[in-house]
C-alpha atoms as a PDB file:
ATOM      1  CA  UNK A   1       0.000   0.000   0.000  1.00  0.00           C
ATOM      2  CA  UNK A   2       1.066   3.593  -0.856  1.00  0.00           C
ATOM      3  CA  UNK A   3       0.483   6.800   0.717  1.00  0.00           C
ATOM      4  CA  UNK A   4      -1.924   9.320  -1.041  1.00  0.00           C
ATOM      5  CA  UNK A   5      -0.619  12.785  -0.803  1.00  0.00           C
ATOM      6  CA  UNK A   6      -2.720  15.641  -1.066  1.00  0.00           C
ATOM      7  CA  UNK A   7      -1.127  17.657  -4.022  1.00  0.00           C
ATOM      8  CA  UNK A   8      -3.313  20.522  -4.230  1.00  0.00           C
ATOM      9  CA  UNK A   9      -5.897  22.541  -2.468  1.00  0.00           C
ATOM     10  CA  UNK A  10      -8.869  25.396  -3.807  1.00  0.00           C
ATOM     11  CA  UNK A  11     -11.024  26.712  -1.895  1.00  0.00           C
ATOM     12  CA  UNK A  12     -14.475  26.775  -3.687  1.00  0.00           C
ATOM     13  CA  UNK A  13     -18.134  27.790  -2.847  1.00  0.00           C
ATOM     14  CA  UNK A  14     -17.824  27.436   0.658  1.00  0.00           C
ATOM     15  CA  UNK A  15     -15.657  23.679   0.481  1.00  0.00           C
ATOM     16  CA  UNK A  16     -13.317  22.871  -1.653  1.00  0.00           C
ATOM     17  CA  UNK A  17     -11.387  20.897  -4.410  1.00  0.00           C
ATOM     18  CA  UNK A  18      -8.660  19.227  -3.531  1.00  0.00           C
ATOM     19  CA  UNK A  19      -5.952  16.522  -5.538  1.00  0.00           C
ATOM     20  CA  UNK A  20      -4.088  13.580  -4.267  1.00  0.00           C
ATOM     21  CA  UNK A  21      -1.656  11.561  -5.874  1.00  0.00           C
ATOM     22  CA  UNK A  22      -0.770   7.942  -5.151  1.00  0.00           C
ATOM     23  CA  UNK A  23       1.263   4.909  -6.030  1.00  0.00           C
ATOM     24  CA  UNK A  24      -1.673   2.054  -7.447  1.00  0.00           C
ATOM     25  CA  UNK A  25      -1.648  -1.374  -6.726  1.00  0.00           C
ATOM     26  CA  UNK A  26      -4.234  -1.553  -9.461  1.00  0.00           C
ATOM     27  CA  UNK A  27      -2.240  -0.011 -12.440  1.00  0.00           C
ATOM     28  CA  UNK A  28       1.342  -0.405 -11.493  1.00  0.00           C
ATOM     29  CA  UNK A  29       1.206   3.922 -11.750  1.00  0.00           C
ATOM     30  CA  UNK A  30       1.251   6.951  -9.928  1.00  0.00           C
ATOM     31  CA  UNK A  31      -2.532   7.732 -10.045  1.00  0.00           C
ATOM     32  CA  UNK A  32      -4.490  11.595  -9.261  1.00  0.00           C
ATOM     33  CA  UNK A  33      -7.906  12.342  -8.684  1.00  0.00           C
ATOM     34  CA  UNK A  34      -9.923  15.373  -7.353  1.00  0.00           C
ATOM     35  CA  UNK A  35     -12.420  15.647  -4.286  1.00  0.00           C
ATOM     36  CA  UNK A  36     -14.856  18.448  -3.823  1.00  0.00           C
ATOM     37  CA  UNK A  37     -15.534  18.351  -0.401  1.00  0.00           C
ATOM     38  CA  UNK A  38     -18.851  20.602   0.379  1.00  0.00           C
ATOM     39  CA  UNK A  39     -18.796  22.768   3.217  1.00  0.00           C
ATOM     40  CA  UNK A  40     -21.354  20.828   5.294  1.00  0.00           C
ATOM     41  CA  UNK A  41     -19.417  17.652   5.573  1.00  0.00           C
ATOM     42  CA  UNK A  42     -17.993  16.338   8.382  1.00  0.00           C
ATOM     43  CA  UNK A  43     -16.956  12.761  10.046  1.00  0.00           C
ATOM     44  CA  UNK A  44     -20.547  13.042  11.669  1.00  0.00           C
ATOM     45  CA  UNK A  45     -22.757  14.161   8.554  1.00  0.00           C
ATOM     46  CA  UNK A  46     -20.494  12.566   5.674  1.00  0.00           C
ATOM     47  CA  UNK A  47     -22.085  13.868   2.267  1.00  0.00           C
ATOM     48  CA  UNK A  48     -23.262  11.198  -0.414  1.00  0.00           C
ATOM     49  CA  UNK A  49     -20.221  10.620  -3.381  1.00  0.00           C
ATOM     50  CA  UNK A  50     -20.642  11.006  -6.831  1.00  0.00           C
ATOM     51  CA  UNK A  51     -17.993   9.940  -9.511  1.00  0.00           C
ATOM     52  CA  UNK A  52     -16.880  11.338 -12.516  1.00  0.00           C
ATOM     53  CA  UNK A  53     -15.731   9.923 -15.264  1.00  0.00           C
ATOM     54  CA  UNK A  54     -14.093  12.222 -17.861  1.00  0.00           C
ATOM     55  CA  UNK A  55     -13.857  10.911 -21.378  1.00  0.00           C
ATOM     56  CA  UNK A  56     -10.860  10.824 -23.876  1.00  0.00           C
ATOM     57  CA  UNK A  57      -7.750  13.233 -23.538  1.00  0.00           C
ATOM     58  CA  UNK A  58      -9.081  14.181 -19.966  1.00  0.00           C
ATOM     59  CA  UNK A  59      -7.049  13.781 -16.769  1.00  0.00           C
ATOM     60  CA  UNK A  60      -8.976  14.587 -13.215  1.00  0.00           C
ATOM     61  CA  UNK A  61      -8.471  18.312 -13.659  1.00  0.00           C
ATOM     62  CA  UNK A  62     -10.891  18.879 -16.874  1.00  0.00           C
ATOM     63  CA  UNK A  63     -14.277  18.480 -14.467  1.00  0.00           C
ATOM     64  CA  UNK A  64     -12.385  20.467 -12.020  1.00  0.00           C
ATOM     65  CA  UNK A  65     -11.641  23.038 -13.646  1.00  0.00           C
ATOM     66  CA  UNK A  66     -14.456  23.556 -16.380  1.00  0.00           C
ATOM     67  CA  UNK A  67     -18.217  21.453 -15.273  1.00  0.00           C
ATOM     68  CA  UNK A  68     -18.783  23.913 -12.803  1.00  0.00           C
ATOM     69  CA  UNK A  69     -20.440  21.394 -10.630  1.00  0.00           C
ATOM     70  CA  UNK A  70     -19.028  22.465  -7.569  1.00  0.00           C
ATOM     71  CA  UNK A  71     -21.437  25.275  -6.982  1.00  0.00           C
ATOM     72  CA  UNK A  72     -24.447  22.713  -7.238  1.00  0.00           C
ATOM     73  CA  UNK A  73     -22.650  20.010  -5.637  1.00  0.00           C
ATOM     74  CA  UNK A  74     -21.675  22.666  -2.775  1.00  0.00           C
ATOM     75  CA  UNK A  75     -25.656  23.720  -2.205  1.00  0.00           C
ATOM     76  CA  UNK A  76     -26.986  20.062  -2.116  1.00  0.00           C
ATOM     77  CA  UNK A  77     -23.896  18.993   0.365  1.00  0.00           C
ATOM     78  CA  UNK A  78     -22.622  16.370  -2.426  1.00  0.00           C
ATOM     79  CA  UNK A  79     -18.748  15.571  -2.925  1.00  0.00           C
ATOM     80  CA  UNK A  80     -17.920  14.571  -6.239  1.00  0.00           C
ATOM     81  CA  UNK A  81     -14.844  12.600  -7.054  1.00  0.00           C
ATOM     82  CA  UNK A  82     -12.946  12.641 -10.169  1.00  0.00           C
ATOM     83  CA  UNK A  83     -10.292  10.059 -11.055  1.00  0.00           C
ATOM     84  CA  UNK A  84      -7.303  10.244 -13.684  1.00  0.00           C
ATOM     85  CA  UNK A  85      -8.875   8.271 -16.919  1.00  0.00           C
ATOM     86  CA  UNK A  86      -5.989   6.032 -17.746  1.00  0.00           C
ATOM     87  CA  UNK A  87      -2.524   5.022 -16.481  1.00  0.00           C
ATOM     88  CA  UNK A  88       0.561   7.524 -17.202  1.00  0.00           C
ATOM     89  CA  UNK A  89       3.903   6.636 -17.673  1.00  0.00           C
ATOM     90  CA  UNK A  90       3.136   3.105 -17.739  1.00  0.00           C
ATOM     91  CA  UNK A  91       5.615   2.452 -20.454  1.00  0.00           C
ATOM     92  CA  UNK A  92       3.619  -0.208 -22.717  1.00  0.00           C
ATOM     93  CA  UNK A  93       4.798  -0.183 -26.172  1.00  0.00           C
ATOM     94  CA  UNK A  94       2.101   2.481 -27.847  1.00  0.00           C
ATOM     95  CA  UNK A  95       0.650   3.977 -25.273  1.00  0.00           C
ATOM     96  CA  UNK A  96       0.881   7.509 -26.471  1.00  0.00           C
ATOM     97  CA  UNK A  97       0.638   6.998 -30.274  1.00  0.00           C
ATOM     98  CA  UNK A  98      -2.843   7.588 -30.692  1.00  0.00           C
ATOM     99  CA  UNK A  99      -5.160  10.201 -28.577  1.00  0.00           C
ATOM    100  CA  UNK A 100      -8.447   7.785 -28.320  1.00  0.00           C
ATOM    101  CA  UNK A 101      -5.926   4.409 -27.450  1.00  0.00           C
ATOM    102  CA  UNK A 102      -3.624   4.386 -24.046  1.00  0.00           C
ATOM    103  CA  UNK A 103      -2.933   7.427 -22.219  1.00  0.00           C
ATOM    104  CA  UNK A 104      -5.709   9.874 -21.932  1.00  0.00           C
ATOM    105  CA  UNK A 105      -8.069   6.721 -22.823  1.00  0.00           C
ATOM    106  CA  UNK A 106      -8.436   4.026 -20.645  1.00  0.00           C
ATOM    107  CA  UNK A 107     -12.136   3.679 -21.238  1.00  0.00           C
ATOM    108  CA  UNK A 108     -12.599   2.635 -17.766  1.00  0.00           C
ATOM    109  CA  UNK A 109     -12.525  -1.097 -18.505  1.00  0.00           C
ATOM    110  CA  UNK A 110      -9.657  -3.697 -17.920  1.00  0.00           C
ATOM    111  CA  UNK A 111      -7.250  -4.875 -20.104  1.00  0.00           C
ATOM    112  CA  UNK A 112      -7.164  -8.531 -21.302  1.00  0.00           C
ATOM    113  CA  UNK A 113      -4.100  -9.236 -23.066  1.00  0.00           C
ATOM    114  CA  UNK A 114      -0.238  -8.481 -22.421  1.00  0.00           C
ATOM    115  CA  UNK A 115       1.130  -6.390 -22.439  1.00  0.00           C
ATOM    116  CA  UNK A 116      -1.887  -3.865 -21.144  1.00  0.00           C
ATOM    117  CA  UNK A 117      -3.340  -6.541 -18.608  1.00  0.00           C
ATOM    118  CA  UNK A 118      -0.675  -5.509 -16.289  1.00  0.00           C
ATOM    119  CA  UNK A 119      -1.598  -1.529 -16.075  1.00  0.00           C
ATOM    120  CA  UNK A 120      -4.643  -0.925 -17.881  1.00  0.00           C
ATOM    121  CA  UNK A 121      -7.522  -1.869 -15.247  1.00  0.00           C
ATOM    122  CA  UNK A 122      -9.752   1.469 -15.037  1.00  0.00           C
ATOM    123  CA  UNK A 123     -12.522  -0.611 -14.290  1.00  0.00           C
ATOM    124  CA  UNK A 124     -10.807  -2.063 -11.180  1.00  0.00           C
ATOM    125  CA  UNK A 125      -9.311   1.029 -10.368  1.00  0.00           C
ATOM    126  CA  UNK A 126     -12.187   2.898 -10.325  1.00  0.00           C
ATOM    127  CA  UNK A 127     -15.414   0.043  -8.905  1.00  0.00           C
ATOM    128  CA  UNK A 128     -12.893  -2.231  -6.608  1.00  0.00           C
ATOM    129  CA  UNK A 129      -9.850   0.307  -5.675  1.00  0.00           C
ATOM    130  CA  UNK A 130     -10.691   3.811  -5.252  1.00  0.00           C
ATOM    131  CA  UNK A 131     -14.524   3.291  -4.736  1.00  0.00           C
ATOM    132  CA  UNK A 132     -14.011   0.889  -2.109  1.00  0.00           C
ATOM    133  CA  UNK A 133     -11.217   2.565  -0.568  1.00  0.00           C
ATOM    134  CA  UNK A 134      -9.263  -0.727  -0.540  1.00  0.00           C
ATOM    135  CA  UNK A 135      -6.315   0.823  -2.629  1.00  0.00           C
ATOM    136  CA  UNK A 136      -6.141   4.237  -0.418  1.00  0.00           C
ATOM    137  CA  UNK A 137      -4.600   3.481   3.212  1.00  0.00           C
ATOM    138  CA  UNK A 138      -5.139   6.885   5.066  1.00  0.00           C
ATOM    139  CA  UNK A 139      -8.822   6.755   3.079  1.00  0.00           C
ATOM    140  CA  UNK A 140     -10.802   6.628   6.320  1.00  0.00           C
ATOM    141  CA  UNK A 141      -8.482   9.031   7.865  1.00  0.00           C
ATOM    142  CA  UNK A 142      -8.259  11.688   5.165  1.00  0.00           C
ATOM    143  CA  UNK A 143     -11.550  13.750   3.743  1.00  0.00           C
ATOM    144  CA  UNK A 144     -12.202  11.942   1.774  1.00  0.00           C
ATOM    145  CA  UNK A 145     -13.357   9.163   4.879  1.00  0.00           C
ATOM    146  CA  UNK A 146     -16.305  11.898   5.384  1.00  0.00           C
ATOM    147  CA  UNK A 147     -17.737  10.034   2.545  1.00  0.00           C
ATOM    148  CA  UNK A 148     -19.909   6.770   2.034  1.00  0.00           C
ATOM    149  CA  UNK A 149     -19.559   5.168  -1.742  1.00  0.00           C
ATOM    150  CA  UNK A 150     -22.487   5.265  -3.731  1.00  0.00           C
ATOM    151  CA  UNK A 151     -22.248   3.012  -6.256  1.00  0.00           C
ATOM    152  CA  UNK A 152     -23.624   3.522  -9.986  1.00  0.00           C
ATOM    153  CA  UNK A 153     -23.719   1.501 -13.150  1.00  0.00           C
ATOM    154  CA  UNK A 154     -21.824   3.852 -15.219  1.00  0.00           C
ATOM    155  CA  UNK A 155     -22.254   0.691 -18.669  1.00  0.00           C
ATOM    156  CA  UNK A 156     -24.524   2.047 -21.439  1.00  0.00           C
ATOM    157  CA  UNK A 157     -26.740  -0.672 -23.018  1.00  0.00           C
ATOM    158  CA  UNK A 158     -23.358  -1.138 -25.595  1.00  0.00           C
ATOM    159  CA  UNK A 159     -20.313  -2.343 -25.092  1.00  0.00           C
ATOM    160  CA  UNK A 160     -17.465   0.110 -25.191  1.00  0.00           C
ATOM    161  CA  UNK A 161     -16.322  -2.737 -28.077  1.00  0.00           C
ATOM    162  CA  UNK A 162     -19.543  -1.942 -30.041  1.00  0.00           C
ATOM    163  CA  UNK A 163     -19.137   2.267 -29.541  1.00  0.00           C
ATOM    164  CA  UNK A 164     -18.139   3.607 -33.216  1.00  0.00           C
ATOM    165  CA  UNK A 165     -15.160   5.953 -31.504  1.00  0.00           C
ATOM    166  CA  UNK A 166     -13.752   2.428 -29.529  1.00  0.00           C
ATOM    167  CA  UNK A 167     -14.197   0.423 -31.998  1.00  0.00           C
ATOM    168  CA  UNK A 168     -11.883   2.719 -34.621  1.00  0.00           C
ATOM    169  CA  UNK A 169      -9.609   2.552 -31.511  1.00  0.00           C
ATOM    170  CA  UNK A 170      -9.509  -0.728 -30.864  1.00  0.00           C
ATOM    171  CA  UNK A 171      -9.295  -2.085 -34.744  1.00  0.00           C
ATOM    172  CA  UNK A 172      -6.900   0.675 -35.101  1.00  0.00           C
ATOM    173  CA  UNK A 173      -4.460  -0.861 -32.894  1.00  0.00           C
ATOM    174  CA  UNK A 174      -5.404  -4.311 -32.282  1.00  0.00           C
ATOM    175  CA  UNK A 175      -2.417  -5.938 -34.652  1.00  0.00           C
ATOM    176  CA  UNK A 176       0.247  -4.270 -32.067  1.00  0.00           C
ATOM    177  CA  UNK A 177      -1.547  -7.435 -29.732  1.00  0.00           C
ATOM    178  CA  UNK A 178      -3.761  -4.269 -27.707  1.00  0.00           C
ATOM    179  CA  UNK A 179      -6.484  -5.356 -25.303  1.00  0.00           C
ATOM    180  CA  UNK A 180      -9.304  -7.270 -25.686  1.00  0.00           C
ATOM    181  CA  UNK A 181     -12.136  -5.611 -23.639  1.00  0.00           C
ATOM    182  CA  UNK A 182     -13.869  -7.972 -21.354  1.00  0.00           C
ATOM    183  CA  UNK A 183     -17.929  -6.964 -19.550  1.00  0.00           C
ATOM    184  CA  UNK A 184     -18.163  -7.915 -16.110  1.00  0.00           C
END
């Protein structure tokens, strides 16, 4: 287990946004995300938690810095969590070749076949590491403890295979021996 350092702090609408960084278990990589915490929480009244999950090209920072949920999320007392969308610096062979494939594009599913299996597990990451606090050792201790997970099924009726934009991405790449994309 790895330490999660807070990395930044704003103060926003009465709470605020702050960043951590950590070392995952889950994808082998130094990993940020953002918290709003609302001005109302506390370890007594924790707020309800929801996640974001930015799409291609995006890193934690893009909902921060341009949703403008924060003033919403601020006057209902919600916190709203937004993880990193892909592994950085992992160092597989084509990672950063293509903007919708690999860094920046995760696609919040884990990867199948070498060598991506061993860093590309969004999916994980995000439902069975970060979400269930498993990954984050000072979770409990930290803000972010103030809140309970609230789980949401974040599929569409597709299949990120059967999406036109992953699909491109996917056949694009899939001679280099890229991921197959499992459902759970």
């Amino acid at each position: 287990m790895s330490t999660t350092t807070r990395v930044g702090s704003n103060a926003c609408f009465g709470g605020s946004w702050q960043r951590y960084k950590h070392d995952s278990e889950c994808t082998k990589t130094p990993m940020t995300f953002s918290v709003f915490v609302p001005p109302a929480a506390t370890p007594e009244a924790p707020a309800p938690c929801i996640f974001y999950l930015s799409g291609l090209t995006c890193t934690d920072e893009n909902f921060v810095q341009k949703a403008g949920a924060a003033r919403t999320a601020a006057e209902r007392g919600v916190a709203l969590v937004a993880p990193d969308t892909s592994p950085r610096g992992a160092g597989v062979d084509g990672e950063d070749d293509a903007y919708d494939f690999g860094s920046g594009a995760g696609f919040y599913v884990d990867a199948t076949a070498a060598p991506w299996r061993d860093n590309y597990n969004m999916y994980s990451y995000v439902t069975d590491r970060a979400a269930k606090e498993s990954e984050i050792p000072n979770f409990k201790g930290s803000d972010l403890g103030r809140f309970p997970h609230v789980s949401a099924d974040f599929w569409t009726n597709n299949h990120p295979s059967e999406r036109p934009r992953s699909v491109d991405a996917s056949s694009g790449t899939r001679a280099r021996g890229t991921p197959t994309l499992k459902r759970r």
